[in-house]
PDB file of N, CA and C in Angstrom:
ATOM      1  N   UNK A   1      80.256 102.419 108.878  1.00  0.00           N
ATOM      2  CA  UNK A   1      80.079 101.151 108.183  1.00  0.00           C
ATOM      3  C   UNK A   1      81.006 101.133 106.972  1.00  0.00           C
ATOM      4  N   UNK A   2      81.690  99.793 106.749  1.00  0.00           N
ATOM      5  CA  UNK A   2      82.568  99.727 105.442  1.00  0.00           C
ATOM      6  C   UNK A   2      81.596  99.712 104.221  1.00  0.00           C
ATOM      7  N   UNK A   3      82.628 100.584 103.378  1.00  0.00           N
ATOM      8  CA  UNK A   3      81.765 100.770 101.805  1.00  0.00           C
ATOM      9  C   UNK A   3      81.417  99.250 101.840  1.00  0.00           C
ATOM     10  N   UNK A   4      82.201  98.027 101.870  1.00  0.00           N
ATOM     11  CA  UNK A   4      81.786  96.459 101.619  1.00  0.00           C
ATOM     12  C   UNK A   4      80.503  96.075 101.929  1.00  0.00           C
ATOM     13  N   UNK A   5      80.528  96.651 103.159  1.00  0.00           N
ATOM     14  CA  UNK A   5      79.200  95.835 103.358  1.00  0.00           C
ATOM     15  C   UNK A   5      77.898  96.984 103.543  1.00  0.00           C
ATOM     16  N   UNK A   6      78.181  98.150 103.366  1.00  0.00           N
ATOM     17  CA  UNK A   6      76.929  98.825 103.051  1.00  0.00           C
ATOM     18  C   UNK A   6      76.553  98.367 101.195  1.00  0.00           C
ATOM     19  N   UNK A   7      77.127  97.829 100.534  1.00  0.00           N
ATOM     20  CA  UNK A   7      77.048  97.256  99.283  1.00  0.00           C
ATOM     21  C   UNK A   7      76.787  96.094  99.501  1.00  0.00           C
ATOM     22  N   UNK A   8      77.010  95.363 100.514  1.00  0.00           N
ATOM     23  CA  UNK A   8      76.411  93.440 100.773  1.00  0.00           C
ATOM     24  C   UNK A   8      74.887  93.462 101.120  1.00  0.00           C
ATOM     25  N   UNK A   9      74.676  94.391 102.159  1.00  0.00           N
ATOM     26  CA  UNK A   9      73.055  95.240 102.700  1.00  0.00           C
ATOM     27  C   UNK A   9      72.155  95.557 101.541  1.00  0.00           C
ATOM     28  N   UNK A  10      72.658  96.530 100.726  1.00  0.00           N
ATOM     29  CA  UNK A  10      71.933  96.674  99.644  1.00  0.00           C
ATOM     30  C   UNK A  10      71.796  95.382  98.766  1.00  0.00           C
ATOM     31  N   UNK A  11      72.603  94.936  98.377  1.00  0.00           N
ATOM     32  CA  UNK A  11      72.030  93.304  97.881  1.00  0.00           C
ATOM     33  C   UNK A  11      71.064  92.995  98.146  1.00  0.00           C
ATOM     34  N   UNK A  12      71.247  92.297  99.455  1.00  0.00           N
ATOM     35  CA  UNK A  12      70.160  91.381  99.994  1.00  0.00           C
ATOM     36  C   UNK A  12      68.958  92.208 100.376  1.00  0.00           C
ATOM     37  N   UNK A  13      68.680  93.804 100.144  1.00  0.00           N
ATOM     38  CA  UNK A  13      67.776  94.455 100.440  1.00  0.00           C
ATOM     39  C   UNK A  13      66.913  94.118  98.743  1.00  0.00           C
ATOM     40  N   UNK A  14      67.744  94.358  98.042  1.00  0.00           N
ATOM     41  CA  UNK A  14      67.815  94.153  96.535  1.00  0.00           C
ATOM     42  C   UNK A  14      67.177  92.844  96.286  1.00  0.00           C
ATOM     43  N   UNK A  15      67.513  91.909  96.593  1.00  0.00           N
ATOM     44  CA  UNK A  15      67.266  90.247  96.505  1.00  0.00           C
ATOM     45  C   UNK A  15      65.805  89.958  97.038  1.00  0.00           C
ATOM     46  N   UNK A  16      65.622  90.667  98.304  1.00  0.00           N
ATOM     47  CA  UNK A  16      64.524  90.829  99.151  1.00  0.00           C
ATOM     48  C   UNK A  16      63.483  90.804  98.619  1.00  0.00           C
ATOM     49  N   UNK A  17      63.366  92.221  98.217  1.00  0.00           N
ATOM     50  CA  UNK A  17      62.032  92.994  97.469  1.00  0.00           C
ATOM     51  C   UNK A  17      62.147  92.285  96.018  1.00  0.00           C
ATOM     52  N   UNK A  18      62.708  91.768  95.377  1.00  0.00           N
ATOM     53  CA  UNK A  18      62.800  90.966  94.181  1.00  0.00           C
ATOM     54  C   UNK A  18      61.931  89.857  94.685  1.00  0.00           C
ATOM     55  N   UNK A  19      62.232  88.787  95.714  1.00  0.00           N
ATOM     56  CA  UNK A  19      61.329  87.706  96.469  1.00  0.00           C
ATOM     57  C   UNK A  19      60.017  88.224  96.523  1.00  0.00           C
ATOM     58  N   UNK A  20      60.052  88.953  97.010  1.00  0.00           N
ATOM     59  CA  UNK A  20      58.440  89.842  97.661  1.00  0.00           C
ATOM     60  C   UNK A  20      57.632  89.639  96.285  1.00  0.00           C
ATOM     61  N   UNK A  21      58.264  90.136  95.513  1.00  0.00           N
ATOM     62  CA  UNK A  21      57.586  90.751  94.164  1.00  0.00           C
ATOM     63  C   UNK A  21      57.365  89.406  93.511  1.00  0.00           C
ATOM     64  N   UNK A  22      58.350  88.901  93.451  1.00  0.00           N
ATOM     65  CA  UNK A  22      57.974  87.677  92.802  1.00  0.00           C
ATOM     66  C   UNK A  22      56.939  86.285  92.847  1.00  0.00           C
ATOM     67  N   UNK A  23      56.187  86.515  94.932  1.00  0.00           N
ATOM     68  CA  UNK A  23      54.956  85.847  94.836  1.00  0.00           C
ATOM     69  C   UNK A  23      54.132  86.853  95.086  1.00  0.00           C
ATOM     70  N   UNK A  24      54.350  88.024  94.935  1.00  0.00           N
ATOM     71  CA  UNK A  24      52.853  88.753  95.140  1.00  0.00           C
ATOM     72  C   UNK A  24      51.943  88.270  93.969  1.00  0.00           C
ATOM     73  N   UNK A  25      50.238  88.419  94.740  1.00  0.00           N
ATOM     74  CA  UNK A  25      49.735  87.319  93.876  1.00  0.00           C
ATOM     75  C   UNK A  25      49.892  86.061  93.671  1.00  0.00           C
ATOM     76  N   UNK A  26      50.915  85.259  94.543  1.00  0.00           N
ATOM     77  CA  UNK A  26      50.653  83.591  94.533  1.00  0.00           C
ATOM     78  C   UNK A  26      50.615  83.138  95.595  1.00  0.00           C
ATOM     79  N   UNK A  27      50.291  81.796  95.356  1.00  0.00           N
ATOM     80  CA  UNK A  27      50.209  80.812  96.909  1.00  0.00           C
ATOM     81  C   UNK A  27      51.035  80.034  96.343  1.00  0.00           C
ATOM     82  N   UNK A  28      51.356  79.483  97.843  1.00  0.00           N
ATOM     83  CA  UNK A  28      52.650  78.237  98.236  1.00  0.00           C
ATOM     84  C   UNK A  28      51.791  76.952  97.143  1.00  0.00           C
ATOM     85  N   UNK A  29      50.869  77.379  96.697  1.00  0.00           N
ATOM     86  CA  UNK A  29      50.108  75.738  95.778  1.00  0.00           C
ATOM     87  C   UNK A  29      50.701  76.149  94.121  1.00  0.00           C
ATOM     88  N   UNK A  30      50.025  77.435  93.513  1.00  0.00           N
ATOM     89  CA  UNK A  30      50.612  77.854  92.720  1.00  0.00           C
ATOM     90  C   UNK A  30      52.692  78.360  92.281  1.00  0.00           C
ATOM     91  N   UNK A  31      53.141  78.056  93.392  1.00  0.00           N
ATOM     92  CA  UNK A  31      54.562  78.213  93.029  1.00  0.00           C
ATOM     93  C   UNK A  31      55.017  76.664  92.687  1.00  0.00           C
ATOM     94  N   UNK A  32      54.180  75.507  92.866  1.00  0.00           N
ATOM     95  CA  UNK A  32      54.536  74.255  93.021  1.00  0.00           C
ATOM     96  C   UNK A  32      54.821  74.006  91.838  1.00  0.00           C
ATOM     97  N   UNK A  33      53.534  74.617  90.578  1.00  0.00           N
ATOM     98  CA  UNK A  33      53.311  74.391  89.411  1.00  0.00           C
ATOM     99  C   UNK A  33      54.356  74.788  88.558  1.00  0.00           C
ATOM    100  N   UNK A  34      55.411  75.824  89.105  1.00  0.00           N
ATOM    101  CA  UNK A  34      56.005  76.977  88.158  1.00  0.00           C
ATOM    102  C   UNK A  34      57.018  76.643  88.515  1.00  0.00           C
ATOM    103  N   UNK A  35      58.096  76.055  87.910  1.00  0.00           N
ATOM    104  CA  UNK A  35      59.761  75.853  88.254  1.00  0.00           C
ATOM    105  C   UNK A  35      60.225  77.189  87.797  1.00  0.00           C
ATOM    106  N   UNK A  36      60.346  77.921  87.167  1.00  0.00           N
ATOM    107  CA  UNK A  36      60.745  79.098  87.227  1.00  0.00           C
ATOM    108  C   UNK A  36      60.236  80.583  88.172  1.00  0.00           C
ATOM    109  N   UNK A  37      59.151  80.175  88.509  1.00  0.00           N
ATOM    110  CA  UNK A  37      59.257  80.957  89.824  1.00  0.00           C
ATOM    111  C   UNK A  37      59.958  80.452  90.999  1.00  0.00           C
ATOM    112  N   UNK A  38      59.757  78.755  91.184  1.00  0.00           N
ATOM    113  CA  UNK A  38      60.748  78.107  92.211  1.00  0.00           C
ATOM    114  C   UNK A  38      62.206  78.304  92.428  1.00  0.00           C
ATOM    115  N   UNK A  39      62.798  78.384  90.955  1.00  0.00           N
ATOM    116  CA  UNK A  39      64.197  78.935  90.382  1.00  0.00           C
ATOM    117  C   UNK A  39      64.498  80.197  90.729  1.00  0.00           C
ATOM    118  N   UNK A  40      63.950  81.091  90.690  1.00  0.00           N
ATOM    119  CA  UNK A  40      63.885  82.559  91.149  1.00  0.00           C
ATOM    120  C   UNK A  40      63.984  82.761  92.383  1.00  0.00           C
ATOM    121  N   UNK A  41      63.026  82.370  93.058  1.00  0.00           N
ATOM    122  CA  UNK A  41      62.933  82.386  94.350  1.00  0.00           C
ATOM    123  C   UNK A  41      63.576  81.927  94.909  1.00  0.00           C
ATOM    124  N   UNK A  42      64.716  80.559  94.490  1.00  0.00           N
ATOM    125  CA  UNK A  42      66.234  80.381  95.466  1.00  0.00           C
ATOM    126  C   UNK A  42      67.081  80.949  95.314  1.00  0.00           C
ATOM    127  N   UNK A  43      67.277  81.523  93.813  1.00  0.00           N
ATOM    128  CA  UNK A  43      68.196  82.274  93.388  1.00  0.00           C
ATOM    129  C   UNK A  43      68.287  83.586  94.156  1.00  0.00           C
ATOM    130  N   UNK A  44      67.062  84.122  94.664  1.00  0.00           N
ATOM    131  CA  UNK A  44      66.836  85.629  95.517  1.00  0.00           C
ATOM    132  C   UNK A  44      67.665  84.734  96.709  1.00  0.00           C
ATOM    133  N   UNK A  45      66.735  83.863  97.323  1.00  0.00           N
ATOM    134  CA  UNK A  45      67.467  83.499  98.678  1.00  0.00           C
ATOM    135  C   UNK A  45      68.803  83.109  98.683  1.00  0.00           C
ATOM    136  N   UNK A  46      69.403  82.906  97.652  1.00  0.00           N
ATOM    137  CA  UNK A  46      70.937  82.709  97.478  1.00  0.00           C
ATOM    138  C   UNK A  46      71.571  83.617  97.784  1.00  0.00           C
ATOM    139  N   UNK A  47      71.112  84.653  96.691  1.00  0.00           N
ATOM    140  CA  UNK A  47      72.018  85.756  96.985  1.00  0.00           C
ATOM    141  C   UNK A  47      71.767  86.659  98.359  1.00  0.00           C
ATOM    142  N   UNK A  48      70.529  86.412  99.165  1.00  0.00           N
ATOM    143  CA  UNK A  48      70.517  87.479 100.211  1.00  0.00           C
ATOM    144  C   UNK A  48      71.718  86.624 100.582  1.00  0.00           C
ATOM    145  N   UNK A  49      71.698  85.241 101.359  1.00  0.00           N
ATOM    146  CA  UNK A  49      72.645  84.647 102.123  1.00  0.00           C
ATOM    147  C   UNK A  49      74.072  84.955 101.759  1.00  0.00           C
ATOM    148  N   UNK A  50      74.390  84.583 100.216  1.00  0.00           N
ATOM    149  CA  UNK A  50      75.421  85.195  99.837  1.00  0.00           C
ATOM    150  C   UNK A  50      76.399  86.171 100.192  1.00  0.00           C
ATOM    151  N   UNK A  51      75.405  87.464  99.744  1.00  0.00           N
ATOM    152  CA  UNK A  51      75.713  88.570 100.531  1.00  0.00           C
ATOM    153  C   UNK A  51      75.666  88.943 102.219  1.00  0.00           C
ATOM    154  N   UNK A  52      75.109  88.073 103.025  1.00  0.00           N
ATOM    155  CA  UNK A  52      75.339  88.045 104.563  1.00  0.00           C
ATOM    156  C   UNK A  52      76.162  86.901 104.846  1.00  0.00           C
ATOM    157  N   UNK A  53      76.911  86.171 103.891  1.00  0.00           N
ATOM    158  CA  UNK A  53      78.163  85.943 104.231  1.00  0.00           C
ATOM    159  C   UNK A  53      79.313  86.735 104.310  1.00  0.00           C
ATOM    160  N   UNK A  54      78.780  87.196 103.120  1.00  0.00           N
ATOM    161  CA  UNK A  54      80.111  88.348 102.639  1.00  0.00           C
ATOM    162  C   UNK A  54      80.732  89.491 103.638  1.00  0.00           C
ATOM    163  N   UNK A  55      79.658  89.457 104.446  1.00  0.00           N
ATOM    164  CA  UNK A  55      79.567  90.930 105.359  1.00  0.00           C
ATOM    165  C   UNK A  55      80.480  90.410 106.618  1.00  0.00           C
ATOM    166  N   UNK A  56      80.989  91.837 106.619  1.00  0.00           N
ATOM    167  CA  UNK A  56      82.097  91.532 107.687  1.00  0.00           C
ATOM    168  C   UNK A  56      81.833  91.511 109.220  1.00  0.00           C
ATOM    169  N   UNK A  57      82.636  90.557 110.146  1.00  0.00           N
ATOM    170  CA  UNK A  57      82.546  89.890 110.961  1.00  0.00           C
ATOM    171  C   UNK A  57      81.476  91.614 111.686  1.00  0.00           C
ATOM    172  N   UNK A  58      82.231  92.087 111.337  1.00  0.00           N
ATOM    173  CA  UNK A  58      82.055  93.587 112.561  1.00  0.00           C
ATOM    174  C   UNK A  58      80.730  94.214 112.246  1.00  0.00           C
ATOM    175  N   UNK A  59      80.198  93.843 110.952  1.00  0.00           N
ATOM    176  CA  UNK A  59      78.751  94.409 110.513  1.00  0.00           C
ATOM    177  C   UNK A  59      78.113  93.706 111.004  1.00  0.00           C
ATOM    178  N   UNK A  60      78.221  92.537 111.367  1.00  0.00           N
ATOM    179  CA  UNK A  60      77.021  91.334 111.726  1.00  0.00           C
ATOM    180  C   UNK A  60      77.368  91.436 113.541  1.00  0.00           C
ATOM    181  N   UNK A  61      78.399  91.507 113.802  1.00  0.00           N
ATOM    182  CA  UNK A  61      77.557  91.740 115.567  1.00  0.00           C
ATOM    183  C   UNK A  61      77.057  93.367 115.380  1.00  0.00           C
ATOM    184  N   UNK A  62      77.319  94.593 114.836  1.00  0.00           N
ATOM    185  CA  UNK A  62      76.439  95.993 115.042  1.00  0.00           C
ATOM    186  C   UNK A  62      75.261  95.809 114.590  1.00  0.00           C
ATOM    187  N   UNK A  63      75.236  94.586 113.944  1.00  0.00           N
ATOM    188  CA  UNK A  63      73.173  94.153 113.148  1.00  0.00           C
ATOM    189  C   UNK A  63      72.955  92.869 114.023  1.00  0.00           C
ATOM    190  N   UNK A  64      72.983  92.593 115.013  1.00  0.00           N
ATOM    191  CA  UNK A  64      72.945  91.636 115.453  1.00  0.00           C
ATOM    192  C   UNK A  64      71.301  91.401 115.650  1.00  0.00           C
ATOM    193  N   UNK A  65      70.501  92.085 115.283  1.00  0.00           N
ATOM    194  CA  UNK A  65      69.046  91.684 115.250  1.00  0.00           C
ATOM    195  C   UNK A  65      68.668  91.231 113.739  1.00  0.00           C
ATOM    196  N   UNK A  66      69.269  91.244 113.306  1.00  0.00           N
ATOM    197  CA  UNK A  66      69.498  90.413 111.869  1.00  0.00           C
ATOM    198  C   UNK A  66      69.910  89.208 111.923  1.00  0.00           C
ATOM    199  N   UNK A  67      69.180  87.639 111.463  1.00  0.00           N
ATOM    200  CA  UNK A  67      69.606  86.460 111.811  1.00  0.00           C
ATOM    201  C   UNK A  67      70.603  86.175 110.748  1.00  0.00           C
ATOM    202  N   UNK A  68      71.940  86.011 111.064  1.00  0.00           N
ATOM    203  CA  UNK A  68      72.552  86.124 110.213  1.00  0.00           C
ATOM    204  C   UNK A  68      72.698  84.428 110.037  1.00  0.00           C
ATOM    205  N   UNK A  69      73.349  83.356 110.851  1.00  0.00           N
ATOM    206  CA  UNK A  69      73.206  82.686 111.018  1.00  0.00           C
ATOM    207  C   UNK A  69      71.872  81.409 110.093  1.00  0.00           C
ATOM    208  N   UNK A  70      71.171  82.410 110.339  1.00  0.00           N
ATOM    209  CA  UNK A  70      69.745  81.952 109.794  1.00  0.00           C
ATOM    210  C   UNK A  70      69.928  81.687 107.914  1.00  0.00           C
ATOM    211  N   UNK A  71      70.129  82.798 107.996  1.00  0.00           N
ATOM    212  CA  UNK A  71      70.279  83.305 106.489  1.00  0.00           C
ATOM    213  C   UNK A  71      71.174  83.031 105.515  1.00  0.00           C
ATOM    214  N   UNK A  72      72.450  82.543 106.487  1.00  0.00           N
ATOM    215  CA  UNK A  72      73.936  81.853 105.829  1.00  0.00           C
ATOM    216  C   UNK A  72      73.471  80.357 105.606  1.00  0.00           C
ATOM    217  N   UNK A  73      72.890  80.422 106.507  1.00  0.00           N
ATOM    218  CA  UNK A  73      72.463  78.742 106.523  1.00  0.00           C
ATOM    219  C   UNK A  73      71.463  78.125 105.553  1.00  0.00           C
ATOM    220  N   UNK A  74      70.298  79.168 105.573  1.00  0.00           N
ATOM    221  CA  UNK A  74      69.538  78.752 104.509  1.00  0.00           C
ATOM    222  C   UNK A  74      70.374  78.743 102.844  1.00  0.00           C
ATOM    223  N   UNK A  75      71.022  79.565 102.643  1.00  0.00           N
ATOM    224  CA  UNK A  75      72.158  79.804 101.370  1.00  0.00           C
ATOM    225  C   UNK A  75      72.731  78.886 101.343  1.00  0.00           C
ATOM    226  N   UNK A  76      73.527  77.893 102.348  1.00  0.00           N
ATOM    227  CA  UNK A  76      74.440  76.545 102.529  1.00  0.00           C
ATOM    228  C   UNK A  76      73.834  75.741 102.098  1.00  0.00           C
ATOM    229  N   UNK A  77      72.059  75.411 102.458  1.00  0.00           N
ATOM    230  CA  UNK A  77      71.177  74.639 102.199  1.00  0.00           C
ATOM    231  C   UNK A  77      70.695  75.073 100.877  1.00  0.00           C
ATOM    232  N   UNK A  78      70.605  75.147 100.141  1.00  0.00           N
ATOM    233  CA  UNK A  78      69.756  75.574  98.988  1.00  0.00           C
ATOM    234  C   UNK A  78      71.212  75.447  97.943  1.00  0.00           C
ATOM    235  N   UNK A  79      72.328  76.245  97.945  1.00  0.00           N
ATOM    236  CA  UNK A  79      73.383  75.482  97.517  1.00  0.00           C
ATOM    237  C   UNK A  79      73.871  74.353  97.279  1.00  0.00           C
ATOM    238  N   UNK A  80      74.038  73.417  98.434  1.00  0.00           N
ATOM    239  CA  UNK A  80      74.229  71.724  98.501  1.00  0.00           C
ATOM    240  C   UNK A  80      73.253  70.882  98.289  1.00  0.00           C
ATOM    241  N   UNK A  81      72.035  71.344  98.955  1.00  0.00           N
ATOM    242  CA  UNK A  81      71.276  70.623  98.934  1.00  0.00           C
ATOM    243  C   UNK A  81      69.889  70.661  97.498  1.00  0.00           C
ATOM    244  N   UNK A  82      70.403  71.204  96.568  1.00  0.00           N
ATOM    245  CA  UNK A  82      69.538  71.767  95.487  1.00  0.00           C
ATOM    246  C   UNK A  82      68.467  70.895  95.337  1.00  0.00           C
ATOM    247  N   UNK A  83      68.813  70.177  95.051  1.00  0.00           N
ATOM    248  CA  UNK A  83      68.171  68.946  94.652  1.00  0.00           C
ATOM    249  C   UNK A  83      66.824  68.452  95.749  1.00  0.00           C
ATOM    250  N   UNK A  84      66.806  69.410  96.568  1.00  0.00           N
ATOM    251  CA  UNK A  84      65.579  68.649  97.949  1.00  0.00           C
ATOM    252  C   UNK A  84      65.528  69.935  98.874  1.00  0.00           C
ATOM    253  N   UNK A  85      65.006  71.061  97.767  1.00  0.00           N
ATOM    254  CA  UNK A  85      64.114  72.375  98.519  1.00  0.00           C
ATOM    255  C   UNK A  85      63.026  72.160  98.968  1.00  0.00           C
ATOM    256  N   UNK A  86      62.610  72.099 100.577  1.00  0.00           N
ATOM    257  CA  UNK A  86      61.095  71.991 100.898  1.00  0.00           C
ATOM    258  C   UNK A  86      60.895  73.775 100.454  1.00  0.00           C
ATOM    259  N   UNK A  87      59.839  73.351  99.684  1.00  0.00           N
ATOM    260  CA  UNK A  87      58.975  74.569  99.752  1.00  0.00           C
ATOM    261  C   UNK A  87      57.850  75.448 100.084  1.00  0.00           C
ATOM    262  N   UNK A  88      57.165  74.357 101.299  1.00  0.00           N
ATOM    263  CA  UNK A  88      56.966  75.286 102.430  1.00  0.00           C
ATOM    264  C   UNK A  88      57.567  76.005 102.978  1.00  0.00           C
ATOM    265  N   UNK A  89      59.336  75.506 103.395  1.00  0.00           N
ATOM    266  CA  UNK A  89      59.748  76.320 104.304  1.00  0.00           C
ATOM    267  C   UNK A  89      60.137  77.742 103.071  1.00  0.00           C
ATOM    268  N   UNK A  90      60.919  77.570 101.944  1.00  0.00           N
ATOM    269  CA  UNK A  90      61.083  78.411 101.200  1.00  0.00           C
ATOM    270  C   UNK A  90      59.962  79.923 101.150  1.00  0.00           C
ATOM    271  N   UNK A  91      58.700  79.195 100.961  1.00  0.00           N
ATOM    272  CA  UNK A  91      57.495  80.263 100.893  1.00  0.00           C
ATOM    273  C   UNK A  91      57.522  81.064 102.528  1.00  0.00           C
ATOM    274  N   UNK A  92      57.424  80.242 103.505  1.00  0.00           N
ATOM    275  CA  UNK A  92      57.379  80.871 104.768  1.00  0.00           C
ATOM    276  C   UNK A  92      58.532  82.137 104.466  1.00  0.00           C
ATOM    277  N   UNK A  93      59.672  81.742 104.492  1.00  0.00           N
ATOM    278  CA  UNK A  93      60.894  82.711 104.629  1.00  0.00           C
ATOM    279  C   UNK A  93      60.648  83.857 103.313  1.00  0.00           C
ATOM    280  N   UNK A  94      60.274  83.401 102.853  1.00  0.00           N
ATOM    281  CA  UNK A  94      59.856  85.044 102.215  1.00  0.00           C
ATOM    282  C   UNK A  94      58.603  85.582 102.076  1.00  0.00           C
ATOM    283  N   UNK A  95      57.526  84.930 102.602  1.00  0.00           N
ATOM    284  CA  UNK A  95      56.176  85.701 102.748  1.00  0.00           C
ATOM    285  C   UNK A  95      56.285  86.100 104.329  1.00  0.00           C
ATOM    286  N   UNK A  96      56.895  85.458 105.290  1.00  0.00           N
ATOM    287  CA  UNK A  96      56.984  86.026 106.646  1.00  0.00           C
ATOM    288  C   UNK A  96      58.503  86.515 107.032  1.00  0.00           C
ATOM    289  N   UNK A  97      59.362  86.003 107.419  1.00  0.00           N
ATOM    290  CA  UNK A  97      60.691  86.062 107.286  1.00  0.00           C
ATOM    291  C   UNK A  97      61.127  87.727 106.548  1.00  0.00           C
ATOM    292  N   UNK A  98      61.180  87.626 105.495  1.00  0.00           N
ATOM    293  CA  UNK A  98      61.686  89.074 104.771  1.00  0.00           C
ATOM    294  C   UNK A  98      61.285  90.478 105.031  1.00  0.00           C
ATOM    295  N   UNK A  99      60.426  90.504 105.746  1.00  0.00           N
ATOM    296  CA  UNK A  99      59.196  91.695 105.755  1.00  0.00           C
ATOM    297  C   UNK A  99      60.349  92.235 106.877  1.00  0.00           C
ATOM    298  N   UNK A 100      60.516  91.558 108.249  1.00  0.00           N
ATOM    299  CA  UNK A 100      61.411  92.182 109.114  1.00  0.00           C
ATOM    300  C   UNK A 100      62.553  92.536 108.420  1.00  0.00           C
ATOM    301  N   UNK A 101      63.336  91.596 107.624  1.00  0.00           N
ATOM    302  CA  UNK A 101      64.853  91.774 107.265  1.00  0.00           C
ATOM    303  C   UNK A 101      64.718  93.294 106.235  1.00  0.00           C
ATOM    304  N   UNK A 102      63.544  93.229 105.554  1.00  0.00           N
ATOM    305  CA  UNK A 102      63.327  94.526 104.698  1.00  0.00           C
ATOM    306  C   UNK A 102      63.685  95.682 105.624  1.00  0.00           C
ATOM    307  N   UNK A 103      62.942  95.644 106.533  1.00  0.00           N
ATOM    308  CA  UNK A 103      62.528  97.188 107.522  1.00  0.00           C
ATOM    309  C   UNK A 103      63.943  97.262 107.915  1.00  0.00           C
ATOM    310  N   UNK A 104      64.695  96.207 108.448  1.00  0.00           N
ATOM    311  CA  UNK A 104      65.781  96.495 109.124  1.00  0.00           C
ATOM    312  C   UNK A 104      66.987  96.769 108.254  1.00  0.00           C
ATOM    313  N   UNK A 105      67.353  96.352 107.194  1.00  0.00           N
ATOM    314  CA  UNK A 105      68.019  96.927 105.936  1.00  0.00           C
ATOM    315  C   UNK A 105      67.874  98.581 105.370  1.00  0.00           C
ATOM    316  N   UNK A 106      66.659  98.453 105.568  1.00  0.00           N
ATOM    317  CA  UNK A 106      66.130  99.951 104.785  1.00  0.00           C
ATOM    318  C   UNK A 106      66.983 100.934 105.983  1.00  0.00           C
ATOM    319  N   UNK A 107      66.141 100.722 107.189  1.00  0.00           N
ATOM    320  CA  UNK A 107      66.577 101.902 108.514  1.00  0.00           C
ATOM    321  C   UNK A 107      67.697 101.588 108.405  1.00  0.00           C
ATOM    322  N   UNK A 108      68.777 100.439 107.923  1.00  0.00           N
ATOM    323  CA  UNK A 108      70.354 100.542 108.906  1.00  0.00           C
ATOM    324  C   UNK A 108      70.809 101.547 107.139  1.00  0.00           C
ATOM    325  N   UNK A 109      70.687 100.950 106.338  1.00  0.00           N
ATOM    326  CA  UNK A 109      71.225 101.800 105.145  1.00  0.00           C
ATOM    327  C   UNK A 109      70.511 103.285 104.817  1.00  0.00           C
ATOM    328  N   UNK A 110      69.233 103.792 105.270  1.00  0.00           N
ATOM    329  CA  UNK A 110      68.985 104.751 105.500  1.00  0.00           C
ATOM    330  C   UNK A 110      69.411 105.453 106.636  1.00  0.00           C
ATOM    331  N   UNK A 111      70.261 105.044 107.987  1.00  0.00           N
ATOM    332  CA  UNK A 111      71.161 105.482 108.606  1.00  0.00           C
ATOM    333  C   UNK A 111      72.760 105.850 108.271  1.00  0.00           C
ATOM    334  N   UNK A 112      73.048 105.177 107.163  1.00  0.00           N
ATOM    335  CA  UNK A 112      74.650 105.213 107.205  1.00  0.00           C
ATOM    336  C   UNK A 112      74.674 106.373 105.765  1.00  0.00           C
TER     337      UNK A 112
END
């Protein structure tokens, strides 16, 4: 694996567990109230996407159980579209969504 993107992995492993942490202890009702947890929490999802743009063509088909696609896209959306975050879907993708991308980050960078 290129030094690049074993450093793009750790990011968004980084960004991840930052999300996690940041609603443990809340509900999708209580983040409604808090623009700075709302702020946080795109800012994490920014940068995972960010960084799984960044990653090179050749890291993303050897992780190909990683939605990369998914994840670039949500970053495109939350970028352009700032202004009109549903945040249901936001809460889903990191109370369900991340838990896999965690495990699979950890094992591929605890492999290399």
């Amino acid at each position: 694996m290129r030094k690049d993107d074993k450093i793009r992995l750790s990011h968004m492993l980084f960004a991840a567990r930052e999300a996690q942490a940041f609603v443990r202890n809340e509900t999708v009702a209580s983040i409604v109230k808090d623009r700075k947890l709302i702020l946080a929490l795109v800012k994490a999802a920014e940068i995972i996407g960010e960084a799984a743009s960044k990653a090179s063509a050749e890291c993303q088909k050897d992780l190909r159980q990683i939605p990369w696609r998914n994840i670039i896209g949500m970053r495109n959306r939350l970028i352009h579209a700032y202004f009109d975050v549903n945040l249901d879907i936001l809460w889903k993708t990191i109370t369900e969504d991340l838990d896999p991308l965690i495990s699979e980050l950890e094992n591929t960078l605890e492999s290399v």
